[in-house]
N, C-alpha and C. Protein backbone atom coordinates (compact mmCIF):
# COMPACT_ATOMS: atom_id res chain seq x y z
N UNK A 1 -13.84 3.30 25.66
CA UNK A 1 -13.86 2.39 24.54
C UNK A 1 -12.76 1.37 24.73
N UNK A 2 -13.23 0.39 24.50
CA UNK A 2 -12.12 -0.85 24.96
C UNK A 2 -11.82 -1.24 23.20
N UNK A 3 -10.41 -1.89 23.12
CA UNK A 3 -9.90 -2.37 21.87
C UNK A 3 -10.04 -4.06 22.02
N UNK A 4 -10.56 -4.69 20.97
CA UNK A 4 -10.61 -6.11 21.05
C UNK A 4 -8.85 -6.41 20.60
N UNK A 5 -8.80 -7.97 21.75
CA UNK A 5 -7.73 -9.06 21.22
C UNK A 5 -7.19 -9.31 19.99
N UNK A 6 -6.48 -8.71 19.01
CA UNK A 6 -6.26 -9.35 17.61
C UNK A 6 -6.59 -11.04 17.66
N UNK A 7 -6.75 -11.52 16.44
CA UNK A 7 -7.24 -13.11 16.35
C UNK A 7 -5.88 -13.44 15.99
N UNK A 8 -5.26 -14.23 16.76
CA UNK A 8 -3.98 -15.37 16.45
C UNK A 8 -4.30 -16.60 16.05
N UNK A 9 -4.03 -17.58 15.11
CA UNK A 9 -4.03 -18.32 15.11
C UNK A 9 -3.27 -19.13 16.58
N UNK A 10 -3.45 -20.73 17.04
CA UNK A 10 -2.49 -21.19 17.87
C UNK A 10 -1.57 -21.61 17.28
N UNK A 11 -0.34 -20.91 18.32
CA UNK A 11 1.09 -21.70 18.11
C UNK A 11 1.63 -20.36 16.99
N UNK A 12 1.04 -19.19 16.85
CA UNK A 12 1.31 -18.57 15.66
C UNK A 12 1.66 -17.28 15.89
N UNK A 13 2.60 -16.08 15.98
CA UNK A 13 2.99 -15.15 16.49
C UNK A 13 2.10 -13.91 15.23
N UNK A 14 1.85 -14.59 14.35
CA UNK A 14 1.84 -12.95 13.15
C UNK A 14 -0.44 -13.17 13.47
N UNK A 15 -0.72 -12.33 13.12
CA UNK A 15 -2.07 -11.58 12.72
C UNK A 15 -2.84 -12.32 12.05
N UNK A 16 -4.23 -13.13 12.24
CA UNK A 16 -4.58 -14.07 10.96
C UNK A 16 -5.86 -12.70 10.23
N UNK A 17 -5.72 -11.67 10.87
CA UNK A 17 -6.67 -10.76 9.86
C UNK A 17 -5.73 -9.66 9.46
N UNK A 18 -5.59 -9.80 8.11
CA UNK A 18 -4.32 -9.06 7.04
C UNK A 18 -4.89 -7.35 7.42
N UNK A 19 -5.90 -6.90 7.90
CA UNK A 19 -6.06 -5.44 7.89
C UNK A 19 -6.08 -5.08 9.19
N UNK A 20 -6.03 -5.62 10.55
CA UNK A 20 -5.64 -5.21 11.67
C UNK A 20 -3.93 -4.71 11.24
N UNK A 21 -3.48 -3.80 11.19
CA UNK A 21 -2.12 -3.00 10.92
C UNK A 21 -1.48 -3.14 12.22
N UNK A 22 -1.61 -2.39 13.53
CA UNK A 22 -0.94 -2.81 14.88
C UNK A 22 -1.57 -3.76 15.89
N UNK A 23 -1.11 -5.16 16.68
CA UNK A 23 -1.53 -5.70 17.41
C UNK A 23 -1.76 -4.78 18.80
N UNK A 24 -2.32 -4.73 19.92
CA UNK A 24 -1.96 -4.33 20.83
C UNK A 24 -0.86 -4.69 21.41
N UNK A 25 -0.64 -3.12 21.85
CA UNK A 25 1.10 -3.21 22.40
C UNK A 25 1.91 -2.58 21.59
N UNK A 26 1.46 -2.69 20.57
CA UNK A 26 2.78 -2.27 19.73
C UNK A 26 3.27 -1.01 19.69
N UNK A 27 4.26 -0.36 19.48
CA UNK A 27 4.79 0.68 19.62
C UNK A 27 4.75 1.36 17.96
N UNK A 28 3.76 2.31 18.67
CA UNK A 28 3.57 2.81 16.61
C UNK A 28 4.95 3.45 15.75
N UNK A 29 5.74 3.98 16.81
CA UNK A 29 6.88 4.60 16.43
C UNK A 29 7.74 3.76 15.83
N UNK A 30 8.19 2.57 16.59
CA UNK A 30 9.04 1.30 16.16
C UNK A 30 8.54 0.64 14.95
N UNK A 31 7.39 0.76 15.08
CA UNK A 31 5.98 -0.04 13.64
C UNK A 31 6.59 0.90 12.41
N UNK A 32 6.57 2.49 12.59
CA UNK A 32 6.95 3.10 11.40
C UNK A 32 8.54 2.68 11.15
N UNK A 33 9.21 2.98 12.13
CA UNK A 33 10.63 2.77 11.68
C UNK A 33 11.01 1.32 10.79
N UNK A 34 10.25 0.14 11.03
CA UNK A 34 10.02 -1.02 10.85
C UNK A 34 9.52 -1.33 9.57
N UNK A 35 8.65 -0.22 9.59
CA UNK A 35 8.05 -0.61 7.75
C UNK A 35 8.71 0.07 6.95
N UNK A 36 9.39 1.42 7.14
CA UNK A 36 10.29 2.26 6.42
C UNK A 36 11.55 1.59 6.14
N UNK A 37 12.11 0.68 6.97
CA UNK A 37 12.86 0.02 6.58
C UNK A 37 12.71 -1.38 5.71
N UNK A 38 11.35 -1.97 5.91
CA UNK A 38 11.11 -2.97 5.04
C UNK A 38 10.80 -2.47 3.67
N UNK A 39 10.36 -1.23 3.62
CA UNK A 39 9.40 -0.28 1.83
C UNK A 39 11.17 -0.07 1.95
N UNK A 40 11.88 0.43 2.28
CA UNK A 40 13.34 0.31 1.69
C UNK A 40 14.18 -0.86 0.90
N UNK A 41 14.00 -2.20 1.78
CA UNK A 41 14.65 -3.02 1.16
C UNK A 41 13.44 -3.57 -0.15
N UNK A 42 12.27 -2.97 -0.08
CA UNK A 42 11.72 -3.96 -1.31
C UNK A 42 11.98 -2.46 -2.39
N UNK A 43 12.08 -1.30 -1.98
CA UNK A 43 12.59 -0.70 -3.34
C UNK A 43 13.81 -1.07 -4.01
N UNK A 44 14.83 -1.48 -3.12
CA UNK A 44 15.93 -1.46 -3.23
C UNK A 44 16.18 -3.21 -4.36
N UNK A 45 15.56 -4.16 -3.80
CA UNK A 45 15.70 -5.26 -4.07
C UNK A 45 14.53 -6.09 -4.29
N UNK A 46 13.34 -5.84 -4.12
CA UNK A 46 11.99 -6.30 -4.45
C UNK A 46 11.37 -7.25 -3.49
N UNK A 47 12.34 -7.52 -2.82
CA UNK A 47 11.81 -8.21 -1.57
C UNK A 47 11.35 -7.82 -0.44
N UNK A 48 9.72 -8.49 0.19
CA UNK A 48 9.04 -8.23 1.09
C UNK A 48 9.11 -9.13 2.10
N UNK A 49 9.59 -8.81 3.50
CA UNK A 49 10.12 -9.40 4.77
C UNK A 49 8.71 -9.49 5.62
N UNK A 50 8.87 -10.22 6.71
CA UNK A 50 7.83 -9.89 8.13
C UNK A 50 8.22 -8.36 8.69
N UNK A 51 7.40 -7.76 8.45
CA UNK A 51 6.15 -8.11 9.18
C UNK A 51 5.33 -7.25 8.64
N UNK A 52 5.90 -7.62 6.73
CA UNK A 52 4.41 -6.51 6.42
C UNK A 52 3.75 -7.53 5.90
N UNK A 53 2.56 -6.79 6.12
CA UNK A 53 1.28 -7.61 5.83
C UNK A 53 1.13 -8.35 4.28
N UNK A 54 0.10 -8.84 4.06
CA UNK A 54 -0.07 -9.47 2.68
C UNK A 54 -0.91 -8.00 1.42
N UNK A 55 -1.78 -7.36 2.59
CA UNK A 55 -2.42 -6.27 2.03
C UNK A 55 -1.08 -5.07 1.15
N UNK A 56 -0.41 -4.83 2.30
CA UNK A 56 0.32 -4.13 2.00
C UNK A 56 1.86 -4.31 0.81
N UNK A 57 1.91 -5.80 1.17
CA UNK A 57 3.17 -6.21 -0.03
C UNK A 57 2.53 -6.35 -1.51
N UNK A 58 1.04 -6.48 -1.38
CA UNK A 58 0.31 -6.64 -2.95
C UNK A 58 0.17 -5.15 -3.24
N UNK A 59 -0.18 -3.99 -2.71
CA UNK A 59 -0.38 -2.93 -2.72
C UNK A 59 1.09 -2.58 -3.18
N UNK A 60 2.12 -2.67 -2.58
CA UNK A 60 3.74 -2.21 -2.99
C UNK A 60 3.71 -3.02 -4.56
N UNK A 61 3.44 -4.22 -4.69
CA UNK A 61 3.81 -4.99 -5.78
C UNK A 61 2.72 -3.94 -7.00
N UNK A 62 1.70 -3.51 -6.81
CA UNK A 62 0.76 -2.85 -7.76
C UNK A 62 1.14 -1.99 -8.41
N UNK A 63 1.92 -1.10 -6.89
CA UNK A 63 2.48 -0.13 -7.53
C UNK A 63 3.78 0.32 -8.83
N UNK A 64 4.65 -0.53 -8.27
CA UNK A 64 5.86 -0.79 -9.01
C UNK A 64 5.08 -1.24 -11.00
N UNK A 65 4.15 -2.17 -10.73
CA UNK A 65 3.62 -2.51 -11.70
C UNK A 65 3.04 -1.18 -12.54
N UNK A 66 2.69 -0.45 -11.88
CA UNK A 66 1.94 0.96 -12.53
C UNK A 66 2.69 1.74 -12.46
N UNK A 67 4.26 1.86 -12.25
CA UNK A 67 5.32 2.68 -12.38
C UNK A 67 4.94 3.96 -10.88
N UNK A 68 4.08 3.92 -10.28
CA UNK A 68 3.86 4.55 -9.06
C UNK A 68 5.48 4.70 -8.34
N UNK A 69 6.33 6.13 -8.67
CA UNK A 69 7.47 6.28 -7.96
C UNK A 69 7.13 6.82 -6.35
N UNK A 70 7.54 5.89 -5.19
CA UNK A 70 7.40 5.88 -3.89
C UNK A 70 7.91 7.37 -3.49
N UNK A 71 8.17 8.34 -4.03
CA UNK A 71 8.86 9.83 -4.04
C UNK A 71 7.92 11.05 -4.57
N UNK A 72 7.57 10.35 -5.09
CA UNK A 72 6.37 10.87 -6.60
C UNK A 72 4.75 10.88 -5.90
N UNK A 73 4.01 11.96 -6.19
CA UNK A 73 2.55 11.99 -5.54
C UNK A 73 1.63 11.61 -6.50
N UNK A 74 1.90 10.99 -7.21
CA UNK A 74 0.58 10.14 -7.78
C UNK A 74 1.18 9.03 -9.31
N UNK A 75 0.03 8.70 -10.01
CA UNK A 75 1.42 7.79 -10.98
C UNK A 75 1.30 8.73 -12.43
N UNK A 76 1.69 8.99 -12.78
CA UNK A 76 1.80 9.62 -14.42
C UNK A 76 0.84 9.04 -14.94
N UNK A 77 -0.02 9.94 -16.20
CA UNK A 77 -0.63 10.27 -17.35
C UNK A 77 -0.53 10.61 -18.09
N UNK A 78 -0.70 10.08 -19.18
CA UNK A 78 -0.30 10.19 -19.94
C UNK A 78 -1.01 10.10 -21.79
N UNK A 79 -1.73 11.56 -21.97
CA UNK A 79 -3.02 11.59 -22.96
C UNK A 79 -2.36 12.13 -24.16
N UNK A 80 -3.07 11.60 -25.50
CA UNK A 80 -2.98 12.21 -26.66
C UNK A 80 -4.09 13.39 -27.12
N UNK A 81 -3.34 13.85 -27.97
CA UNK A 81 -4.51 15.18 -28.08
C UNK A 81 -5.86 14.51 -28.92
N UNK A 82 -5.60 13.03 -29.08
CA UNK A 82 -7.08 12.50 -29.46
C UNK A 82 -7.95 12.09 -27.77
N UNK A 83 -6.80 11.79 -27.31
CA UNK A 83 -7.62 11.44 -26.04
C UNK A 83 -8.55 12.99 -25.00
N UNK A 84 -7.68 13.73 -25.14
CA UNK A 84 -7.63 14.75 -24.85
C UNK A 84 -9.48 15.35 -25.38
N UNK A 85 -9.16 15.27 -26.93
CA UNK A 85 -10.56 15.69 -27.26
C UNK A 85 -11.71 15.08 -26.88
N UNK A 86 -12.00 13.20 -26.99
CA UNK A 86 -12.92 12.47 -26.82
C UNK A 86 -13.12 13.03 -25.21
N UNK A 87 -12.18 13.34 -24.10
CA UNK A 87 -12.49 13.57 -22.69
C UNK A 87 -13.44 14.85 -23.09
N UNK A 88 -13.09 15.87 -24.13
CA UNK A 88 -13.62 17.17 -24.09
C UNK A 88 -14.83 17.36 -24.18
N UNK A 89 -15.11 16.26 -25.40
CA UNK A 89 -16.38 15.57 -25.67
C UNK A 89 -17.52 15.47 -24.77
N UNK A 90 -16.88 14.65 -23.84
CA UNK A 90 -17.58 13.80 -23.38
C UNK A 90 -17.81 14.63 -21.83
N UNK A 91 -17.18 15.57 -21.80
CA UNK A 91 -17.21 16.66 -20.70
C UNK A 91 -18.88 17.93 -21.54
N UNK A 92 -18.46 18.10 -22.55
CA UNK A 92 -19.28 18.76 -23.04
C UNK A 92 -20.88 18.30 -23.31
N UNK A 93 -20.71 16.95 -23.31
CA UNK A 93 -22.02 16.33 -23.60
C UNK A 93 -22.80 15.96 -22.63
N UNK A 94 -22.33 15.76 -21.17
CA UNK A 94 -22.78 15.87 -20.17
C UNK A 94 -23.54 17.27 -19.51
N UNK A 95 -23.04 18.21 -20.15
CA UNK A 95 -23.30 19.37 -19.36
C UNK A 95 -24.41 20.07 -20.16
């Protein structure tokens, strides 16, 4: 199985398709150390550097927005015991 050329724009060093993640060549190890340090400085300070993608800095920005803690395995919920019932409901009425 052969891997296609990433698409460069000319004259242009970064990726013009936002979901290719590694160009060829790249060293996946250095790639992680690289983004662990960029998801560091945007927890730290909110700012997103090269060479993360556009996919991935809107995805970080979503999260923060939905309180999603980068430590934390999923984002909080948070139901009233009215909500609670209408789900019960609506679990019961299906079945």
């Amino acid at each position: 199985m052969t891997m296609a050329a990433p698409h460069r724009r000319p004259g242009r060093t970064e990726l013009t398709d936002p979901w290719v993640a590694l160009e060829f060549g790249t060293d996946p190890a250095e790639r992680v150390r690289t983004m662990r340090s960029a998801h560091e400085r945007f927890t730290a300070a909110g700012t997103v550097t090269r060479p993360v993608r556009s996919v991935v800095a809107e995805s970080w920005r979503r999260s923060v927005r939905a309180r999603v803690s980068p430590e934390g395995t999923g984002a909080s919920v948070e139901l009233t015991a009215g909500d609670l019932g209408r789900i019960g409901r609506s679990i019961r009425c299906r079945g």
